[in-house]
Protein backbone atom coordinates (compact mmCIF):
# COMPACT_ATOMS: atom_id res chain seq x y z
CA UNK A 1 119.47 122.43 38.68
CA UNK A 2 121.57 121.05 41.26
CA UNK A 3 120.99 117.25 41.41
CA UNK A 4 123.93 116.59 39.68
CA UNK A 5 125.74 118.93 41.94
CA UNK A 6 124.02 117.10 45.04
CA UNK A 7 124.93 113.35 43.44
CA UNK A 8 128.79 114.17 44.07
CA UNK A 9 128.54 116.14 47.35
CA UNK A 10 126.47 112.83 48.57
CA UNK A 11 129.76 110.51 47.65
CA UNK A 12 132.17 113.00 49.86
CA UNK A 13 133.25 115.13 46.78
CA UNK A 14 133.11 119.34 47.63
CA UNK A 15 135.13 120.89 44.93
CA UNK A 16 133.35 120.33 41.12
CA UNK A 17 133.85 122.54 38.29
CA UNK A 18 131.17 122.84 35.63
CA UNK A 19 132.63 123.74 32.03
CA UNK A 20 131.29 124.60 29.02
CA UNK A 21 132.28 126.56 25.46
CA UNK A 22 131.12 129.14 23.25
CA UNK A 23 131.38 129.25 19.59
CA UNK A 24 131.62 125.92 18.40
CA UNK A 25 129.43 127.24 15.38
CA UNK A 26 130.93 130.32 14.13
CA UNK A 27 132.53 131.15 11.10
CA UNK A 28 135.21 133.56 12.75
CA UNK A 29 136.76 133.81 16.33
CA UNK A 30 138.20 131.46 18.64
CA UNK A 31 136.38 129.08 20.58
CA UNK A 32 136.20 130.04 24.66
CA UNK A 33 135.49 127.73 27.40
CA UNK A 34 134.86 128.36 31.37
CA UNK A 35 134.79 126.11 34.52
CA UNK A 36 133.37 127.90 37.39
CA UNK A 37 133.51 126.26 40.61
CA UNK A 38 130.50 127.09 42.85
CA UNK A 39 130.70 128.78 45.79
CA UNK A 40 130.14 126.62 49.38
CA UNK A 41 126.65 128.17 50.21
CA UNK A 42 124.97 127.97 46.73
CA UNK A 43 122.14 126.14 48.41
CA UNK A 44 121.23 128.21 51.16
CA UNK A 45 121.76 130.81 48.51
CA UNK A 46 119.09 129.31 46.40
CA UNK A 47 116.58 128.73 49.02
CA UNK A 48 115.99 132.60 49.20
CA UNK A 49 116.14 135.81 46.36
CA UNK A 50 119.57 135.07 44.75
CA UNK A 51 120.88 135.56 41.15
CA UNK A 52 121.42 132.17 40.84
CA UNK A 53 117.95 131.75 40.24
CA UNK A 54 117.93 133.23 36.80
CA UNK A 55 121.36 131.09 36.03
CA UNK A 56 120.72 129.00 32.59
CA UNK A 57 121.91 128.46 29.42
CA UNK A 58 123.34 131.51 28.09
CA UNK A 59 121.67 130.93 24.99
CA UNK A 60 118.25 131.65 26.76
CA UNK A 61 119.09 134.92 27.93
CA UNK A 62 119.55 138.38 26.88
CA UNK A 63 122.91 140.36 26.31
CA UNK A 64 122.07 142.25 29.26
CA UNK A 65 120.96 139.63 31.66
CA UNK A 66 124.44 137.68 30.43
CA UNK A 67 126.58 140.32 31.46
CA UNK A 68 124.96 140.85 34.96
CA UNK A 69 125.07 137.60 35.44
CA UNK A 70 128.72 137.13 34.37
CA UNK A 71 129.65 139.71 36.81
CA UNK A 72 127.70 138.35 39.55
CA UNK A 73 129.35 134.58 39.15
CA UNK A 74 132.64 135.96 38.95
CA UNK A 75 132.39 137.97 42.19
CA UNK A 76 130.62 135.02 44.28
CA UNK A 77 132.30 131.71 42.58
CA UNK A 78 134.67 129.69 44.67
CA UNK A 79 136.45 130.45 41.51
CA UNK A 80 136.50 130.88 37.97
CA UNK A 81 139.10 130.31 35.24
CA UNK A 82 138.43 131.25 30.65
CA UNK A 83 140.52 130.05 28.10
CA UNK A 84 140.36 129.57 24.39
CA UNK A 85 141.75 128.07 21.03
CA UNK A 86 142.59 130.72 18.76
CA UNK A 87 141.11 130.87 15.13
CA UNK A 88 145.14 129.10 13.76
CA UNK A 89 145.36 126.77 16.32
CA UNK A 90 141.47 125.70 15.69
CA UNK A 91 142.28 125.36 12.00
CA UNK A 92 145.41 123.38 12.13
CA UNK A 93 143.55 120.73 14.83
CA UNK A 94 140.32 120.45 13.68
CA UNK A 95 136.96 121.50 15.69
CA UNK A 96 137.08 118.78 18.07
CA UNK A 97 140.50 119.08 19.11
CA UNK A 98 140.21 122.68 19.45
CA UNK A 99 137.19 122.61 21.68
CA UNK A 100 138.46 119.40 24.35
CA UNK A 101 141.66 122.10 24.15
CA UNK A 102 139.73 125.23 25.14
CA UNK A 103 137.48 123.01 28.00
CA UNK A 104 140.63 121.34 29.46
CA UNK A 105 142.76 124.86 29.63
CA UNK A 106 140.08 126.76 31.23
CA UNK A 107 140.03 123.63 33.77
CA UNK A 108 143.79 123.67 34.37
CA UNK A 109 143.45 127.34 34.93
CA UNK A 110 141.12 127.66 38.02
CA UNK A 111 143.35 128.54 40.94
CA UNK A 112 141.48 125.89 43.00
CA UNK A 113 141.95 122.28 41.47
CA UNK A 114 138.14 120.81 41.12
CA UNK A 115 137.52 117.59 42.42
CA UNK A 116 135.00 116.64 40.16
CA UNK A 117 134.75 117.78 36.39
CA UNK A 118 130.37 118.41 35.41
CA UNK A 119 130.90 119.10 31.25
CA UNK A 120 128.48 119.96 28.79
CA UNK A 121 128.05 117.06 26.50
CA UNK A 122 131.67 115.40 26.62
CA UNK A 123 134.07 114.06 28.79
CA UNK A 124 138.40 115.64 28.59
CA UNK A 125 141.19 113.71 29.18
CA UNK A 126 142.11 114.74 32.67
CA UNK A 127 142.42 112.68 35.75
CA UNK A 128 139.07 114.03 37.56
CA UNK A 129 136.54 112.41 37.61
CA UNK A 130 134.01 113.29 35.61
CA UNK A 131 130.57 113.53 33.95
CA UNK A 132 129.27 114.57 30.16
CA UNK A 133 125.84 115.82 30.24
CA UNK A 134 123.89 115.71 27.32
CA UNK A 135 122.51 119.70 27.30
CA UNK A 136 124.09 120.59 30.51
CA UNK A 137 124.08 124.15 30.16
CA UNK A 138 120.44 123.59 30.66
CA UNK A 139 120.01 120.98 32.98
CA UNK A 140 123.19 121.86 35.41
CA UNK A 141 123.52 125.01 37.51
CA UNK A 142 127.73 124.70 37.34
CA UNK A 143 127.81 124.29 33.74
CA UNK A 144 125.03 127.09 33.13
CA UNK A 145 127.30 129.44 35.03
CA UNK A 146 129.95 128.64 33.20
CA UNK A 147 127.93 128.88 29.31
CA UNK A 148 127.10 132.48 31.12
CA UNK A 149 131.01 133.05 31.56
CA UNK A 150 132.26 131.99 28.27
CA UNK A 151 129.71 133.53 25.88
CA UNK A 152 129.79 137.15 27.41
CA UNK A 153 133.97 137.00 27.40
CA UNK A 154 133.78 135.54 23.37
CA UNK A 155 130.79 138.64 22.51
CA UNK A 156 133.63 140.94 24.14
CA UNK A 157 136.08 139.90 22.43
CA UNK A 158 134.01 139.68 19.39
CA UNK A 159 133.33 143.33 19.38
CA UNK A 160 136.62 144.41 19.93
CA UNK A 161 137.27 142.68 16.80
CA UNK A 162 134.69 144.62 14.78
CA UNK A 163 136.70 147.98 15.65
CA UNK A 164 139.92 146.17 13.33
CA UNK A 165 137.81 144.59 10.71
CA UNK A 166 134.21 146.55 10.65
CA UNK A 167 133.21 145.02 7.51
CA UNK A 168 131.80 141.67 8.76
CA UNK A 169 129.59 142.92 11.47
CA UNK A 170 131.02 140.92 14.29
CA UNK A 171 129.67 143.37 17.07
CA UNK A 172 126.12 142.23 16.05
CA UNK A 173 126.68 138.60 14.93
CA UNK A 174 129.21 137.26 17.56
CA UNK A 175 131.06 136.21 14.11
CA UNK A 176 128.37 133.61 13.17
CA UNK A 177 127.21 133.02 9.98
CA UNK A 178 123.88 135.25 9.02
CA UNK A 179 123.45 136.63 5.96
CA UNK A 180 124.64 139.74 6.66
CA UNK A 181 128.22 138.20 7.77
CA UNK A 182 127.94 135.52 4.71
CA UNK A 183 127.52 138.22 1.98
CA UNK A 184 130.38 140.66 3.59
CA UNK A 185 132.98 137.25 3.12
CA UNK A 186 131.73 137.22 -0.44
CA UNK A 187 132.41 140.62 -0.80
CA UNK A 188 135.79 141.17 0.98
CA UNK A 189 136.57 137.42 1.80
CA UNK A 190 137.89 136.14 4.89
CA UNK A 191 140.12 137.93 6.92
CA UNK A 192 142.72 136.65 9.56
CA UNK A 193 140.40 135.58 11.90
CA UNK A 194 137.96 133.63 9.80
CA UNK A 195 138.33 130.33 10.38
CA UNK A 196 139.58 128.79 7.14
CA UNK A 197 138.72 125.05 7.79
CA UNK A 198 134.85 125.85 7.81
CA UNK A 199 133.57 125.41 4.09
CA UNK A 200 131.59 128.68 3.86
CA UNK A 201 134.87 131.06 4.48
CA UNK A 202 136.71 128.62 1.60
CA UNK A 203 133.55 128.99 -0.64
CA UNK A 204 134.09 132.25 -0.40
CA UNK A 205 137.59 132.70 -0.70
CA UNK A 206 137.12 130.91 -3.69
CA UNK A 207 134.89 133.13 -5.21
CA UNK A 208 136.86 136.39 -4.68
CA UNK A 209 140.42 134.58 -6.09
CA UNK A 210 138.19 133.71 -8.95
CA UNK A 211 136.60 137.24 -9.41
């Protein structure tokens, strides 16, 4: 999981940043990104017992095993930085605006400026170079760690939320949409941090105005 890693350390470059976000899906929330910045020894690290071996995509792992690990990269990163679009700034830019936003903030945010930017998926517009790896929360140890940061600071903040609004469930479903969360906007309809430019909190908006 470090080749990519290894192809920029090879051309002279030390300091890269792997970023990824959380939430892209979800009916209600904001969208949170991470860059974590590996720290100088990861390799000898990873050539005996480390927690960097069980590093992935966040999406792979358990609750649990996220938050140990979340823990662990903060405490041993060169440095880590999170940062998100809130659920009215995501709704007056649009999805795509709102996530670049989140990624390039939580970039601009690490005390140590990265040399080199590894992203999942995309490129930003910042003056780094960089590279967008197609599912590079899975295929990238610096952009795992930082899937790992993101999602267990969004599920935190998620459940906070649920204490305010406990009708929607968002302890248990992170605000996406199951079932459980879809029937609860039909029910009570969306609440201030629904995200109102994703058609299944207007559907049901629309159904409790016309009730």
């Amino acid at each position: 999981m470090l080749s990519y890693e290894r192809d920029f350390w090879r051309c002279g470059f030390n300091v890269i940043a792997g970023v990824d976000e959380v939430g892209r899906g979800a009916l209600a929330g904001p969208l949170v990104a991470a860059a974590v910045i590996l720290p100088p020894s990861v390799e000898r690290l990873l050539e005996g017992p480390s927690f960097w071996h069980a590093v992935r995509d966040s999406k792979s792992l358990s609750a649990d095993t996220r938050t140990r690990l979340a823990l662990e990269i903060h405490e041993t990163a060169l440095c880590t930085s999170i940062a998100m679009t809130p659920v009215a700034l995501l709704d007056a830019i649009g999805l795509a605006a709102a996530n670049r936003s989140a990624m390039e903030q939580a970039v601009l945010g690490l005390e140590i400026e990265p040399e080199v930017l590894l992203i999942d998926a995309m490129t930003l517009d910042l003056e780094q170079p960089q590279q967008g790896i197609i599912d590079g929360d899975a295929l990238c140890l610096s952009i795992a760690a930082a899937s790992i940061v993101a999602k267990v600071a969004r599920d935190r903040l998620m459940v906070d939320l649920d204490d305010h609004f406990p009708g929607y469930g968002f302890a248990r479903n992170k605000g996406y949409g199951v079932s459980a969360h879809t029937r609860a906007l039909e029910t009570f309809g969306s609440c201030v941090h629904h995200r109102k430019c994703f058609s299944p909190v207007r559907r049901a908006d629309e159904i409790i105005r016309g009730s």
